[in-house]
C-alpha atoms as a PDB file:
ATOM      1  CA  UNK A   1       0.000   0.000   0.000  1.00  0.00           C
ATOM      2  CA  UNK A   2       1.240   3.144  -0.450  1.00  0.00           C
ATOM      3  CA  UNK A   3       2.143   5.341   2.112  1.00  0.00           C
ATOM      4  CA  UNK A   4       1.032   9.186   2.528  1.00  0.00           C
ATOM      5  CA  UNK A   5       4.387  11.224   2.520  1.00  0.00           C
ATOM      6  CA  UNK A   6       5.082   8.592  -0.759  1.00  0.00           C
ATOM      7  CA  UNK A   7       1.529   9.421  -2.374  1.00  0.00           C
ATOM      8  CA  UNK A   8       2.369  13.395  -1.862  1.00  0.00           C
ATOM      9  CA  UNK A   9       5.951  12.907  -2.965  1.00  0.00           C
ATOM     10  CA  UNK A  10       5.053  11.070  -6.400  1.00  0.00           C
ATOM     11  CA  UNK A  11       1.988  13.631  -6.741  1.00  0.00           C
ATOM     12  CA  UNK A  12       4.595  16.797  -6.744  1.00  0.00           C
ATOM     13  CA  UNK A  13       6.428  14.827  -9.416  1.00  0.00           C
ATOM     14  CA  UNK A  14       3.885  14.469 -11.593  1.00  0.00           C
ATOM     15  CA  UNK A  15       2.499  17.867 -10.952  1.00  0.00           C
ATOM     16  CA  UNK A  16       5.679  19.202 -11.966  1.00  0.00           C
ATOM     17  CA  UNK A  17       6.382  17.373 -15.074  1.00  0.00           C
ATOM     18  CA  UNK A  18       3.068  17.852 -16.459  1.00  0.00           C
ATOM     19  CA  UNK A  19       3.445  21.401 -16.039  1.00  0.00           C
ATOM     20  CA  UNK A  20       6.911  21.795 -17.451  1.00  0.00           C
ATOM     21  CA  UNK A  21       7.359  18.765 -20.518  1.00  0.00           C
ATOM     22  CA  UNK A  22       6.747  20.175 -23.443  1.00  0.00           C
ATOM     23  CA  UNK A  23       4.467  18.305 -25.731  1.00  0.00           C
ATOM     24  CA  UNK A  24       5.509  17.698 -29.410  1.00  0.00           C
ATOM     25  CA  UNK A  25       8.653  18.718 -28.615  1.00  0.00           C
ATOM     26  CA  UNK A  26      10.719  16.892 -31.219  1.00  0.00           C
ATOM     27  CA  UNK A  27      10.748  16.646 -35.152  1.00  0.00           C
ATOM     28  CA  UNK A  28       7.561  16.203 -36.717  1.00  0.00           C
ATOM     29  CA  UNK A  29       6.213  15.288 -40.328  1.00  0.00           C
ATOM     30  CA  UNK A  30       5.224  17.724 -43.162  1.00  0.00           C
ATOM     31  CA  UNK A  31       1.837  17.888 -44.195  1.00  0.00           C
ATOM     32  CA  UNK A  32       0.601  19.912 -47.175  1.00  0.00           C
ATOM     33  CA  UNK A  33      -3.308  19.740 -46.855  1.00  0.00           C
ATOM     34  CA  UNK A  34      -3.182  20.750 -50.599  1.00  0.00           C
ATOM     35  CA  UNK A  35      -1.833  17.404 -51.632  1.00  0.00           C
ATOM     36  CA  UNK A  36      -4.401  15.472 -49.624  1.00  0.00           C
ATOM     37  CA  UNK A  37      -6.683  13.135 -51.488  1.00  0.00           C
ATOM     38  CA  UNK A  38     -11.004  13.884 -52.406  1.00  0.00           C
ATOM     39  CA  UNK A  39     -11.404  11.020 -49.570  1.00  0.00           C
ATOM     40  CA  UNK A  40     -10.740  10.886 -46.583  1.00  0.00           C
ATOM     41  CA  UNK A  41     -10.119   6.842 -46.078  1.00  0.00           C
ATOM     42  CA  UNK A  42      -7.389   7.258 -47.979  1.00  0.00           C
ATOM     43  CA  UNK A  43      -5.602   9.257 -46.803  1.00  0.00           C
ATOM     44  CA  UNK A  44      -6.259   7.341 -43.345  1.00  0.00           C
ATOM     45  CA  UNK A  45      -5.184   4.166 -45.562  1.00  0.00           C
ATOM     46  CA  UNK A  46      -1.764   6.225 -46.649  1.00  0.00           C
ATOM     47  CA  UNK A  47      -1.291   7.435 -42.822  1.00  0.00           C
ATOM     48  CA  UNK A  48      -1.397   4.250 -41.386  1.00  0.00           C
ATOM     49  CA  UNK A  49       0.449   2.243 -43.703  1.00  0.00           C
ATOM     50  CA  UNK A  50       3.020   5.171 -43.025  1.00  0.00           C
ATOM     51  CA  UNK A  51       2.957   4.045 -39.153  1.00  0.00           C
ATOM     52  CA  UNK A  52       3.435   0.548 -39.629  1.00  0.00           C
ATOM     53  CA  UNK A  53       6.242   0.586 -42.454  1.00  0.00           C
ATOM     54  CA  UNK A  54       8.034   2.660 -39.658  1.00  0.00           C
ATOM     55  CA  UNK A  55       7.207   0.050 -37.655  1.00  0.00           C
ATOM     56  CA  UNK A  56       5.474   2.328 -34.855  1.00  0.00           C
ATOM     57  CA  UNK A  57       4.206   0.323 -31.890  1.00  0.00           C
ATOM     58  CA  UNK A  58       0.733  -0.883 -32.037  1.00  0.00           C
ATOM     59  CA  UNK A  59       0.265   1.852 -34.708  1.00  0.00           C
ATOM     60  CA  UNK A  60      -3.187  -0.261 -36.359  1.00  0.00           C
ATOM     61  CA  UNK A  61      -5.006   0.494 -32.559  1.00  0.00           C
ATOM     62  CA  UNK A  62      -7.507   2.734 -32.583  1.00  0.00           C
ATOM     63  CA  UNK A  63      -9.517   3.948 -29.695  1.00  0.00           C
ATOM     64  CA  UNK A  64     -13.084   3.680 -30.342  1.00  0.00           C
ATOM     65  CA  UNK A  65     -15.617   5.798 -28.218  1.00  0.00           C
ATOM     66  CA  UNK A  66     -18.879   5.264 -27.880  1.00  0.00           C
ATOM     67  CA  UNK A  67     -22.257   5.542 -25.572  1.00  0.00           C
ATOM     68  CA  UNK A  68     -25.048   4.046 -23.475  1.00  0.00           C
ATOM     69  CA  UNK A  69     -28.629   4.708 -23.687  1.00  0.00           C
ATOM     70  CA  UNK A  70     -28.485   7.590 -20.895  1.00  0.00           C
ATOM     71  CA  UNK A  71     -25.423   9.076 -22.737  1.00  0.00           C
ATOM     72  CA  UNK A  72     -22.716   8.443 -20.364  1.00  0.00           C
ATOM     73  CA  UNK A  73     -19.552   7.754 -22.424  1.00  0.00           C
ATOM     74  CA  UNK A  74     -17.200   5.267 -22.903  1.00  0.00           C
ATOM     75  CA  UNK A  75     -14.114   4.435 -24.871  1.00  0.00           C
ATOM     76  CA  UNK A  76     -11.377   1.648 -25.220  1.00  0.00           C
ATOM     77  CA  UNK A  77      -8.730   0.691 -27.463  1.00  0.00           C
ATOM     78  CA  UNK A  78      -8.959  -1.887 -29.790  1.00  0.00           C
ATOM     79  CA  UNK A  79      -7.591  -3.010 -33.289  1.00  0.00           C
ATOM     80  CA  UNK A  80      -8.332  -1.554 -36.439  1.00  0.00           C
ATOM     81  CA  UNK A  81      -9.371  -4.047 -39.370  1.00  0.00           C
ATOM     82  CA  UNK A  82      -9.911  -2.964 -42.584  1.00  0.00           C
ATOM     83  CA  UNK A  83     -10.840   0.659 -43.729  1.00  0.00           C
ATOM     84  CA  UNK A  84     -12.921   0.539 -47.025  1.00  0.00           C
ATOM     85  CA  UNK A  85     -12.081   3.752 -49.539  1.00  0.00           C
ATOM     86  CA  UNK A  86     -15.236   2.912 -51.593  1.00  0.00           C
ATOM     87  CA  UNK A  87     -17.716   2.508 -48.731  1.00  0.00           C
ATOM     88  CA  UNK A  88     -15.969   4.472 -46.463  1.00  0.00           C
ATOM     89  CA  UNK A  89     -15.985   2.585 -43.769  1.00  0.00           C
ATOM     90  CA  UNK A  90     -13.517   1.673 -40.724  1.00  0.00           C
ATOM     91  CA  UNK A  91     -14.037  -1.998 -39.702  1.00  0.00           C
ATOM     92  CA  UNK A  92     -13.212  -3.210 -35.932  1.00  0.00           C
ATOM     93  CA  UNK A  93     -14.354  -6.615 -34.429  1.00  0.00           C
ATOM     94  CA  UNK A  94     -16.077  -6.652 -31.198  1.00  0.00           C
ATOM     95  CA  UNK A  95     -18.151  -9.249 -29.137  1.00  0.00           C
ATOM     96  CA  UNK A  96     -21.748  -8.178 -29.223  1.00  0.00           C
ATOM     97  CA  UNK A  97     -22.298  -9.748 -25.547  1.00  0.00           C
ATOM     98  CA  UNK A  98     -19.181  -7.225 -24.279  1.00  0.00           C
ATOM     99  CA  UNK A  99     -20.373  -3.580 -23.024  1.00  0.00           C
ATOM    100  CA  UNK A 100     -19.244  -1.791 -26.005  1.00  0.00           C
ATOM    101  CA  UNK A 101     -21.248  -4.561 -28.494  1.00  0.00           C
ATOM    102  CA  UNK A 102     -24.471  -4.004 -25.940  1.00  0.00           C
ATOM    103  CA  UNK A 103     -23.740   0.445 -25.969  1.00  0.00           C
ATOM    104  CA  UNK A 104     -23.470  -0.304 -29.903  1.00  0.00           C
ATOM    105  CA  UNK A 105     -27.070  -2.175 -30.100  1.00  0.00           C
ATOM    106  CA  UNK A 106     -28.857   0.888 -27.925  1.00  0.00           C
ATOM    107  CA  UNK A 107     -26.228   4.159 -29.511  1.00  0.00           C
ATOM    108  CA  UNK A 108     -25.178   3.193 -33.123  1.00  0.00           C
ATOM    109  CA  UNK A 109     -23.089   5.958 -33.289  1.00  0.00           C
ATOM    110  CA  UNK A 110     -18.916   6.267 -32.239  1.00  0.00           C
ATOM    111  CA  UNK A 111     -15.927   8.105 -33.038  1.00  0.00           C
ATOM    112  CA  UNK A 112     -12.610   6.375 -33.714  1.00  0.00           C
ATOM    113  CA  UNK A 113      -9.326   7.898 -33.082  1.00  0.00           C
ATOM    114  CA  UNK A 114      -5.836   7.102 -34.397  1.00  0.00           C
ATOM    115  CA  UNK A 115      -3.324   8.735 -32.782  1.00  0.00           C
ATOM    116  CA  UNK A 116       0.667   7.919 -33.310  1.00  0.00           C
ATOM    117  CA  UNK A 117       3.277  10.248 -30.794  1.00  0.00           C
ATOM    118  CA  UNK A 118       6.156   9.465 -32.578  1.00  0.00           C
ATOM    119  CA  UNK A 119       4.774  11.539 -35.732  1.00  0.00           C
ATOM    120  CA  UNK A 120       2.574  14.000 -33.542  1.00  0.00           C
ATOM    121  CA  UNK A 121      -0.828  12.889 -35.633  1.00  0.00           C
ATOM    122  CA  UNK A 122      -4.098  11.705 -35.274  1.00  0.00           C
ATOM    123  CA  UNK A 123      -7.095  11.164 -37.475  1.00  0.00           C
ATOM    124  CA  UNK A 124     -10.841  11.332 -35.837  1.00  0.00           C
ATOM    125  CA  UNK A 125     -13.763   9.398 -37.458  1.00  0.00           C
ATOM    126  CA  UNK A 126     -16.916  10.036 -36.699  1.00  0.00           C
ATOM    127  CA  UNK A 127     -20.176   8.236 -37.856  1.00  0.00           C
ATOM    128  CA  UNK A 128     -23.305   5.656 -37.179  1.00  0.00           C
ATOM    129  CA  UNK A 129     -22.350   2.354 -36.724  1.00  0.00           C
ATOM    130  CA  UNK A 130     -23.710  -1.258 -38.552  1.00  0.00           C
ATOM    131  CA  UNK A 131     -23.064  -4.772 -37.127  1.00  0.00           C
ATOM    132  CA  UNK A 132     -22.701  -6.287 -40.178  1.00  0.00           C
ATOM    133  CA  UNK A 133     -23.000  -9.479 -38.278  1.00  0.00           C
ATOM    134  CA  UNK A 134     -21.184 -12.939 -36.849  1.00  0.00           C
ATOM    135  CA  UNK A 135     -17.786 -13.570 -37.846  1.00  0.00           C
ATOM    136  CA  UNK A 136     -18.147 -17.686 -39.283  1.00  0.00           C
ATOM    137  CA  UNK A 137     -14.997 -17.968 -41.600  1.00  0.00           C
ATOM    138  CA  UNK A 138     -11.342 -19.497 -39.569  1.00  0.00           C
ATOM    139  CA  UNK A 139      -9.902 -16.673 -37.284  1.00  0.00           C
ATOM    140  CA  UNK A 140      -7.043 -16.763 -38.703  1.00  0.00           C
ATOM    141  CA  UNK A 141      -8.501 -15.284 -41.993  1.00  0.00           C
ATOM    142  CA  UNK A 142      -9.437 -12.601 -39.848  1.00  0.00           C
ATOM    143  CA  UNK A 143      -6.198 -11.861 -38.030  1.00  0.00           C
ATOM    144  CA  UNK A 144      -7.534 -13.417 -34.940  1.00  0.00           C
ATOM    145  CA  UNK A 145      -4.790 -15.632 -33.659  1.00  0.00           C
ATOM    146  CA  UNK A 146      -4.874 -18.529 -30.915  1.00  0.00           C
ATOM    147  CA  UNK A 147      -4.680 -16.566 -27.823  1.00  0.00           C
ATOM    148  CA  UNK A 148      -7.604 -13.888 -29.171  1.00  0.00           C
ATOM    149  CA  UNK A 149      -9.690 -16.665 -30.458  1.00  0.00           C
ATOM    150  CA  UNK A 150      -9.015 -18.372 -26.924  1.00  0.00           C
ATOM    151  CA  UNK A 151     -10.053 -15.217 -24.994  1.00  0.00           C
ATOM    152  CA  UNK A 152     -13.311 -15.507 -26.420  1.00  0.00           C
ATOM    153  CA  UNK A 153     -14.025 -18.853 -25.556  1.00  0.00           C
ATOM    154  CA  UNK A 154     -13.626 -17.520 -22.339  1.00  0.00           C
ATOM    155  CA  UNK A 155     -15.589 -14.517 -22.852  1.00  0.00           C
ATOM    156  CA  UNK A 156     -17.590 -12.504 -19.883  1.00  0.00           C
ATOM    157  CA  UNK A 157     -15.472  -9.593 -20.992  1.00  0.00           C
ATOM    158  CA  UNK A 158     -15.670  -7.002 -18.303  1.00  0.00           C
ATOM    159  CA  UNK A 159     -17.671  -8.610 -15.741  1.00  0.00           C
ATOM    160  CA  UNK A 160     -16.303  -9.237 -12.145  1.00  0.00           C
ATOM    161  CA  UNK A 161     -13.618 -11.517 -11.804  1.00  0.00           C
ATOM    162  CA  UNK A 162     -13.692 -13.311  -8.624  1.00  0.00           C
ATOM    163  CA  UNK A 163      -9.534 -14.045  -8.599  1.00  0.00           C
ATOM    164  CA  UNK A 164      -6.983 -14.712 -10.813  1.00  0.00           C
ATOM    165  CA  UNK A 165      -7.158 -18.390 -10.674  1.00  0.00           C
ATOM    166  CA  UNK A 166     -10.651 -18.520 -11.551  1.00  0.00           C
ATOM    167  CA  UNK A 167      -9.564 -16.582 -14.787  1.00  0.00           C
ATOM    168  CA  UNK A 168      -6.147 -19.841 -15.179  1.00  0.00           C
ATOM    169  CA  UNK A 169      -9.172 -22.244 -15.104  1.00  0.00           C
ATOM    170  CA  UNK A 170     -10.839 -20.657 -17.610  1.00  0.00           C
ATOM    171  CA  UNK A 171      -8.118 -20.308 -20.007  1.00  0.00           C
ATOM    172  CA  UNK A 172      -6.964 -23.824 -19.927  1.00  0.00           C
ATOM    173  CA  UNK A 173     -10.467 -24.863 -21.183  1.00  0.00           C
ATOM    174  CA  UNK A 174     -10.803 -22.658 -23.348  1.00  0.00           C
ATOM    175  CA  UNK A 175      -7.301 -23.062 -25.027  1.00  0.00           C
ATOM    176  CA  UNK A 176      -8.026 -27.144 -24.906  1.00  0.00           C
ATOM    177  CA  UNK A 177     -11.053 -26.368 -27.251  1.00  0.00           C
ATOM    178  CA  UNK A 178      -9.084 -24.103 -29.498  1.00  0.00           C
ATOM    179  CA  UNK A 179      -6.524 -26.356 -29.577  1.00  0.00           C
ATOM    180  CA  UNK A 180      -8.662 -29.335 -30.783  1.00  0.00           C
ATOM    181  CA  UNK A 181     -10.714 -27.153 -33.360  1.00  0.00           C
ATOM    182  CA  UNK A 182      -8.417 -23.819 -34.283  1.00  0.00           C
ATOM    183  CA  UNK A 183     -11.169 -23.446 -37.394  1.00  0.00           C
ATOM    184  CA  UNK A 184     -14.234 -23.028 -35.148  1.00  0.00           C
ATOM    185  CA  UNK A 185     -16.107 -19.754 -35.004  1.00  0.00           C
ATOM    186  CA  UNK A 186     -15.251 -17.253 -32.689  1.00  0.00           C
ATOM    187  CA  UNK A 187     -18.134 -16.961 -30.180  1.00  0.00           C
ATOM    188  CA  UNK A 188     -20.114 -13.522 -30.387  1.00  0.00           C
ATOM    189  CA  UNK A 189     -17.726 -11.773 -32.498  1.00  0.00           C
ATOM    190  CA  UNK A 190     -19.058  -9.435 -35.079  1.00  0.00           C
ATOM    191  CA  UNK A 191     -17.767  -7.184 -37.468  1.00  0.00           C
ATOM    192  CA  UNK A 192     -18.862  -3.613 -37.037  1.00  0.00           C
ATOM    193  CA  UNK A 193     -18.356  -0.526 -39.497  1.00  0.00           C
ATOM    194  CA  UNK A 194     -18.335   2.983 -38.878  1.00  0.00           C
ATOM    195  CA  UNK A 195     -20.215   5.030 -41.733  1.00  0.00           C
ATOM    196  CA  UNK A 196     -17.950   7.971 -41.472  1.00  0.00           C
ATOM    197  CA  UNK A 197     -19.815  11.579 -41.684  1.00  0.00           C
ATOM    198  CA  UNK A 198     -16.993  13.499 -40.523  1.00  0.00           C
ATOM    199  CA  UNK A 199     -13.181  12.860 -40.492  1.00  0.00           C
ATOM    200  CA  UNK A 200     -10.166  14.818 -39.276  1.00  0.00           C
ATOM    201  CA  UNK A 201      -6.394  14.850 -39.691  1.00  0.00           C
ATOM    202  CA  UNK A 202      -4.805  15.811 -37.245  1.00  0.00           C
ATOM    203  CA  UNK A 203      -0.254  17.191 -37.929  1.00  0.00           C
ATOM    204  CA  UNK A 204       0.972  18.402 -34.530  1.00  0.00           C
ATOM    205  CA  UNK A 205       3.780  21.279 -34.376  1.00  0.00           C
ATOM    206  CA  UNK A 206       5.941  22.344 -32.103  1.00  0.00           C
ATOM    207  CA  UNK A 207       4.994  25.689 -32.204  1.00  0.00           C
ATOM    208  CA  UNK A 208       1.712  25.221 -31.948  1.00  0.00           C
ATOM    209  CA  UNK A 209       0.575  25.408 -35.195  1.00  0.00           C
ATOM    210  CA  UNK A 210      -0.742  22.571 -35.968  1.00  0.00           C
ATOM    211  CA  UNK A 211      -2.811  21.883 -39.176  1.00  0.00           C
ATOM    212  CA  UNK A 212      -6.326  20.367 -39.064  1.00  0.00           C
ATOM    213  CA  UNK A 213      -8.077  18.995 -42.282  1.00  0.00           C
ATOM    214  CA  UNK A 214     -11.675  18.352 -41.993  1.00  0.00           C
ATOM    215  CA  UNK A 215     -13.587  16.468 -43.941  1.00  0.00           C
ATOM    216  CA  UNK A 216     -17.735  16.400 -43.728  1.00  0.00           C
ATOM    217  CA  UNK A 217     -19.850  13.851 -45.688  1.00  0.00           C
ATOM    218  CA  UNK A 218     -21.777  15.680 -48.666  1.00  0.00           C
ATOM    219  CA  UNK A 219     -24.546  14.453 -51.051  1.00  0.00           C
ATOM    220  CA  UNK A 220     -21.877  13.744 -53.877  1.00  0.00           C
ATOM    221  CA  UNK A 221     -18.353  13.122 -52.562  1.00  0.00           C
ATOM    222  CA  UNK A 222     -17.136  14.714 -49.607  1.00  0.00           C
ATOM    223  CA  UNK A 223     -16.213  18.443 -48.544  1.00  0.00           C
ATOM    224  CA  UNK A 224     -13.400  19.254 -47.011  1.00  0.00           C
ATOM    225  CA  UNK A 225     -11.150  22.454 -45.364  1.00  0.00           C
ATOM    226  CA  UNK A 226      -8.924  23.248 -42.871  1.00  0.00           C
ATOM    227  CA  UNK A 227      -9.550  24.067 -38.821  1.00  0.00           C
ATOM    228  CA  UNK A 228      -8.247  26.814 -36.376  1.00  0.00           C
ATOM    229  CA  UNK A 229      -5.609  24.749 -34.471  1.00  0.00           C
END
């Protein structure tokens, strides 16, 4: 447990480095806004697969936001799986029977963030939400591998766990049944896609200048401009 005088201590520190680290303090991309594409999923699509060929940790999470029936809000990150130029649409999988699945079926609305530090950017999505339904081909066509397909077997995702051991039972089952059918649907996953109406790219600066595209959802095509930082 941790003591008082150590709480206080470790407070000050924090309370001092938030106030005096600079954020975006380091070299930063370019980004013209003029040269950006008529879409904005591909641009997404050319931001991303910027991340990853730098190989930038976990740079295919998103955080995805959404909320419940009274409007309290939630959000949790998650991986991204597919974003569709022609539809425009973001695809995540989810487990219908988890909060966020059950928020989904009352709220069909969320916004999706990217965000990677080491370039200072971050793209928002915004839109309605379909499930587009269960999930019945191999995982491993759909990027799930052993240990997510095995989690959820498992499943009661965020309910009350009663101790860690009860959670080692659990697993072992559940990776014995993976184990001795690896092809077998995943239980309650489901693709969902966001519908984007509005997207924005985010290029931090240093200064403070940073440069915001915007892009709204118009009856032909899309319109787009740039932001106050």
């Amino acid at each position: 447990m941790t003591r008082p005088a150590q709480q206080s201590e470790e407070l000050a520190t924090l309370r001092q480095l938030l106030r005096t680290r600079p954020p975006m303090d380091r070299k930063l991309p370019v980004f013209d806004p003029a040269d950006a594409p008529d879409d904005p999923a591909t641009l997404h699509v050319s931001w991303l697969l910027e991340a990853m060929t730098a190989e930038l940790p976990d740079a295919q999470v998103v955080t995805v936001s959404t909320s419940d029936g009274d409007g309290h809000p939630d959000a949790r990150v998650l991986v991204l799986r597919d974003i569709d130029p022609v539809t425009g649409g973001w695809s995540f999988f989810a487990d219908l029977r988890s909060p966020k699945g059950e928020q989904l079926a009352v709220t069909p609305w969320a916004a999706l963030t990217s965000y990677w530090p080491d370039f200072g950017r971050q793209v928002r999505v915004r839109g309605p939400v379909e499930a587009i339904g269960r999930q019945d081909a191999p995982p491993a066509e759909r990027g799930v591998g052993p240990a997510g397909h095995t989690a959820a077997v498992v499943g009661r995702q965020s309910q009350r766990l009663g101790s860690a051991g009860e959670l080692e039972s659990a697993w072992r089952l559940a990776a014995a049944e993976v184990a001795a059918d690896p092809s077998a649907p995943v239980p309650g996953l489901t693709r969902y896609v966001l519908r984007a109406e509005a997207v924005e790219f985010w290029q931090g600066d240093p200064g403070r200048r940073h440069i915001r595209l915007a892009y709204e959802r118009a009856t032909c095509g899309w319109e787009r401009g740039l932001l106050w930082p």
